[in-house]
N, C-alpha and C. Protein backbone atom coordinates (compact mmCIF):
# COMPACT_ATOMS: atom_id res chain seq x y z
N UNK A 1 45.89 58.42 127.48
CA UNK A 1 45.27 57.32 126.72
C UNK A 1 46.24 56.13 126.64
N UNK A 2 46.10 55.03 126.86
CA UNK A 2 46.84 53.72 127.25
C UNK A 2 47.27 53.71 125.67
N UNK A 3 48.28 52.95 125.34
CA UNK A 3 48.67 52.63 124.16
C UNK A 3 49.71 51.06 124.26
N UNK A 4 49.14 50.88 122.89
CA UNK A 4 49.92 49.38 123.15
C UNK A 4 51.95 49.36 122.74
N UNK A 5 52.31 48.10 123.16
CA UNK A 5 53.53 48.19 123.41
C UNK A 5 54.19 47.63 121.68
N UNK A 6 55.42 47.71 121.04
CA UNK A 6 55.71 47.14 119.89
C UNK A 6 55.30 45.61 120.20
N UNK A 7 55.67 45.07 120.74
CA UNK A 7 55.24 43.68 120.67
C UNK A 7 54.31 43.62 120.77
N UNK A 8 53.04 43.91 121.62
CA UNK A 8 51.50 43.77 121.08
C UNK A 8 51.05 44.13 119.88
N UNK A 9 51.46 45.50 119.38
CA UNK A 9 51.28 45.87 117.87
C UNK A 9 51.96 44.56 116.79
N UNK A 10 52.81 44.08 117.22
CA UNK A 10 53.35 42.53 116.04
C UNK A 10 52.14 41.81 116.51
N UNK A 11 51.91 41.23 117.61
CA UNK A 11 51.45 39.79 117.53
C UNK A 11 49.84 40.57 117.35
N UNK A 12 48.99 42.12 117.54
CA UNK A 12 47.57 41.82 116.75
C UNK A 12 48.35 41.99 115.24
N UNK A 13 49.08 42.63 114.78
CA UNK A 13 49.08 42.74 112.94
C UNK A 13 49.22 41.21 112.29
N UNK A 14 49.90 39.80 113.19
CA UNK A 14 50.19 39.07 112.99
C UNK A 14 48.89 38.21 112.86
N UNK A 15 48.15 38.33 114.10
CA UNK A 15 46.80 37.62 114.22
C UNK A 15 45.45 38.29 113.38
N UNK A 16 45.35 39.51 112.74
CA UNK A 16 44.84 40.14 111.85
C UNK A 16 45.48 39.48 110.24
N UNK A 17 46.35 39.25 110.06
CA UNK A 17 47.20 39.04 108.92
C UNK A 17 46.46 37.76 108.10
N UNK A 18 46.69 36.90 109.75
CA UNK A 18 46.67 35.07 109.36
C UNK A 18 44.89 35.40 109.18
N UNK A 19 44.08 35.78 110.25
CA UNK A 19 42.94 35.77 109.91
C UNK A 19 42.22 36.21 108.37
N UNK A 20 42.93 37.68 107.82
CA UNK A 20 42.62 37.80 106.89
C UNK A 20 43.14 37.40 105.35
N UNK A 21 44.07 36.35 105.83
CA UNK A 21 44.95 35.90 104.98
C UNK A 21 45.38 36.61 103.93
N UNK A 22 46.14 37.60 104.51
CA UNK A 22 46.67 38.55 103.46
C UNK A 22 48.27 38.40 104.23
N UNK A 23 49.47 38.58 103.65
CA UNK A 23 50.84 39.28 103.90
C UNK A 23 50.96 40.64 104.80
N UNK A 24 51.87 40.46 105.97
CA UNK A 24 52.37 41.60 106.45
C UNK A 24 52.48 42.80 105.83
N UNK A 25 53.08 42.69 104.70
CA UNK A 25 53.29 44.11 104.19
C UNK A 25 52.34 44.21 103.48
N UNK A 26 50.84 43.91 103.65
CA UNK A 26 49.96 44.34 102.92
C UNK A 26 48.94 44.93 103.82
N UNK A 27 49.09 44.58 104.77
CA UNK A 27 48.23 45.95 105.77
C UNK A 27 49.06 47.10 106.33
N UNK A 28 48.41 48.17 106.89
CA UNK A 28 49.52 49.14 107.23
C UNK A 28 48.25 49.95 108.24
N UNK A 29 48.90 50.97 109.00
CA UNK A 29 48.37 51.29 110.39
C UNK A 29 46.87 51.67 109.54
N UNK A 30 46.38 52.10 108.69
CA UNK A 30 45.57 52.98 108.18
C UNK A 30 44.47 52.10 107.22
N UNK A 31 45.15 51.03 106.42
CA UNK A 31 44.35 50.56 105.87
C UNK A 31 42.69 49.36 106.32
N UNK A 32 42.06 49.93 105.58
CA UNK A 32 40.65 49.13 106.20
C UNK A 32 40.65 48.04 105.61
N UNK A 33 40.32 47.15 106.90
CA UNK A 33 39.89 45.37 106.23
C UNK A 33 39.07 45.02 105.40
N UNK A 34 37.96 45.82 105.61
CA UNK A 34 36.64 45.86 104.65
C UNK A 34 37.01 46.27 103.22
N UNK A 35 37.32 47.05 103.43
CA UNK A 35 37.55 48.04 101.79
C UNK A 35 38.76 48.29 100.92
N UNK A 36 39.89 47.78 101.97
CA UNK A 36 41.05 47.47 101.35
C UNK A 36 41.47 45.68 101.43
N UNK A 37 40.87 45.03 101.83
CA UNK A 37 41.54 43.43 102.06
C UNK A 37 40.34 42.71 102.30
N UNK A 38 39.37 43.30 101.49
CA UNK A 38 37.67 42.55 101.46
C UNK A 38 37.44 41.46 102.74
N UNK A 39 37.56 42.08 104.43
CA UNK A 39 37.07 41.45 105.52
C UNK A 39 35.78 41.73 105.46
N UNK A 40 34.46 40.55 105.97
CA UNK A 40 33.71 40.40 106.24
C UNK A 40 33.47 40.99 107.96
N UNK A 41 32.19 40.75 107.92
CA UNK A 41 31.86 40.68 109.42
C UNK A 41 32.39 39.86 110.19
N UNK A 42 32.13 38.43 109.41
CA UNK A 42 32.49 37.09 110.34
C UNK A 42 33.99 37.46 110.73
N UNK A 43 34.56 37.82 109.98
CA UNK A 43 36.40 37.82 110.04
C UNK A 43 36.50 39.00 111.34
N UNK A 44 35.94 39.84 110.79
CA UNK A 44 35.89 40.72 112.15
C UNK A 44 35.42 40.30 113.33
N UNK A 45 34.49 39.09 113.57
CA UNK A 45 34.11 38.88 114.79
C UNK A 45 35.18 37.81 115.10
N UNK A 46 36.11 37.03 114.11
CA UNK A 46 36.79 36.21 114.30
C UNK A 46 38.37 36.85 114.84
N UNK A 47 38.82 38.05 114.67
CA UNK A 47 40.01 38.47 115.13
C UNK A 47 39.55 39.49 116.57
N UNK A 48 37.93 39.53 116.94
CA UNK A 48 38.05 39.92 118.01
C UNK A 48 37.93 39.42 119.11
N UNK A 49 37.47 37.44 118.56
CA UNK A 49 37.86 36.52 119.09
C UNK A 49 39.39 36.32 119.55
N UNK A 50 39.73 36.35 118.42
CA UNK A 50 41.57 35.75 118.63
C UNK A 50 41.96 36.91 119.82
N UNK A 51 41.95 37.97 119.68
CA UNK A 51 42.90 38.99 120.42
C UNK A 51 42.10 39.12 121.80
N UNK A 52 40.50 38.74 122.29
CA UNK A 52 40.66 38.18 123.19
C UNK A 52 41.60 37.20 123.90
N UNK A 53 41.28 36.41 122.98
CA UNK A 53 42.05 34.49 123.85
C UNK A 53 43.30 35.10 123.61
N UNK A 54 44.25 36.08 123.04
CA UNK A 54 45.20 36.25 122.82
C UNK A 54 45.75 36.76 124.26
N UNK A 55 45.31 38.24 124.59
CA UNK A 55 45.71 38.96 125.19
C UNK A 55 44.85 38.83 126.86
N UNK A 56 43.98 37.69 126.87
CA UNK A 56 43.47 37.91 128.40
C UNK A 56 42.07 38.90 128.39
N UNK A 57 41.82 39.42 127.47
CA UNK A 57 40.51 40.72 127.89
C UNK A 57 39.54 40.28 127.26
N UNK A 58 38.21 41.29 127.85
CA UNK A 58 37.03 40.38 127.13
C UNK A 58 36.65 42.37 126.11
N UNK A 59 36.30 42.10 125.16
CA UNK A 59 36.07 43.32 124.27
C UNK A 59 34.58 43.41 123.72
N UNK A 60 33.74 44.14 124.19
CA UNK A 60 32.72 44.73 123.87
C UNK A 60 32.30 44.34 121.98
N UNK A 61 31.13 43.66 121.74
CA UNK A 61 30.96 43.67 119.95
C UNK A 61 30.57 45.15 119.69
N UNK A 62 30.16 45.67 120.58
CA UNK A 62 30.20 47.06 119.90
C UNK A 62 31.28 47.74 119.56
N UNK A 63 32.38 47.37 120.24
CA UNK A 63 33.39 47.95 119.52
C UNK A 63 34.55 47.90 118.18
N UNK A 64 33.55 46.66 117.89
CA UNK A 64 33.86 46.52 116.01
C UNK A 64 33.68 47.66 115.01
N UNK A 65 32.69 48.05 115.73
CA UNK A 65 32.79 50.04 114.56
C UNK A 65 33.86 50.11 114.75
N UNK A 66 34.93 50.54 115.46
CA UNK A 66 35.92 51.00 115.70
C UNK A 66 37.44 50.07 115.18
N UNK A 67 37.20 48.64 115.38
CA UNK A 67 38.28 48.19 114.94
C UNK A 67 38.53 47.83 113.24
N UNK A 68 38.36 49.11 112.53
CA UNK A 68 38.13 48.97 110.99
C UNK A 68 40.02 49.22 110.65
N UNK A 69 40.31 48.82 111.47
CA UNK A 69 42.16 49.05 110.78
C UNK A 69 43.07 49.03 111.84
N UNK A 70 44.39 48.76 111.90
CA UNK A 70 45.11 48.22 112.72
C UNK A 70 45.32 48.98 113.62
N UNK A 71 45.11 50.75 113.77
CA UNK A 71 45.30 51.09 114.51
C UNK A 71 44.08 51.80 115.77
N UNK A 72 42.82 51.08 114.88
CA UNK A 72 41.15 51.09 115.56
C UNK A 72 41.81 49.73 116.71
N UNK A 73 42.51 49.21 116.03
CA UNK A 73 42.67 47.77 116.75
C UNK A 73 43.52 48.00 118.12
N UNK A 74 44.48 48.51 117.88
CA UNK A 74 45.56 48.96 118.82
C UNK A 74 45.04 49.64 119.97
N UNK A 75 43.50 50.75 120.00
CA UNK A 75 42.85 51.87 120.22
C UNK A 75 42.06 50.79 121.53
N UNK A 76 41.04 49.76 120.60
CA UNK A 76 40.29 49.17 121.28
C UNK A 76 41.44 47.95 122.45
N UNK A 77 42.17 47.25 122.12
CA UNK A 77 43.27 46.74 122.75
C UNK A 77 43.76 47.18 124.13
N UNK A 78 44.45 48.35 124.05
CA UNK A 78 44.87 49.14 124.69
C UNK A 78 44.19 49.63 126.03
N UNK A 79 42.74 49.79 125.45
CA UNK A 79 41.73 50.20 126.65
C UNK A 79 41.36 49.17 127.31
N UNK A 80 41.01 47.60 126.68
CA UNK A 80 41.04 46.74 127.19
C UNK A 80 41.53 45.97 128.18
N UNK A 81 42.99 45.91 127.48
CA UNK A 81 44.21 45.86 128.57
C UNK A 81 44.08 46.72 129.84
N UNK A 82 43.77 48.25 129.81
CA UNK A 82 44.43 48.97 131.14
C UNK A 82 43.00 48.37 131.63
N UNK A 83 41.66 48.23 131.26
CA UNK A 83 40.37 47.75 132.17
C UNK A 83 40.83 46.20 132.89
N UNK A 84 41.57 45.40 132.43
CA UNK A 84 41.71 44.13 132.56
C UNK A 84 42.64 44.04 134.06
């Protein structure tokens, strides 16, 4: 299973962070955007914007079930990247 590198894990926690305008040390691999840092949909469709234009890949909206926390994020990323 592809996995992302430390520096991709900084710059999505970074681009998740600013989007949800919360502090670094307030998300952590586990916590949910929705239910721990009150993300919307829109916000979610907006950081799966960013980490497109970020990283080069184009990512499926179905796979927003899945990106409910930083490391759904890393999961969907990762697969992206090795398809890309």
């Amino acid at each position: 299973m592809p996995v992302v590198t430390a520096e991709t894990a900084e710059k999505i926690k970074s681009i998740v962070c600013d989007i949800l305008e919360i502090e670094e040390d307030e998300v952590t691999e586990t916590s949910l955007f929705a239910d721990d840092h009150e993300a919307d949909s829109l916000r979610a469709i907006e950081i799966l914007a960013a980490l497109e234009k970020e990283f080069g890949v184009v990512i499926d909206q179905a796979e927003l079930s899945r990106m409910v926390n930083l490391r759904g994020v890393h999961d969907v990323i990762a697969e992206a990247m090795a398809k890309a």
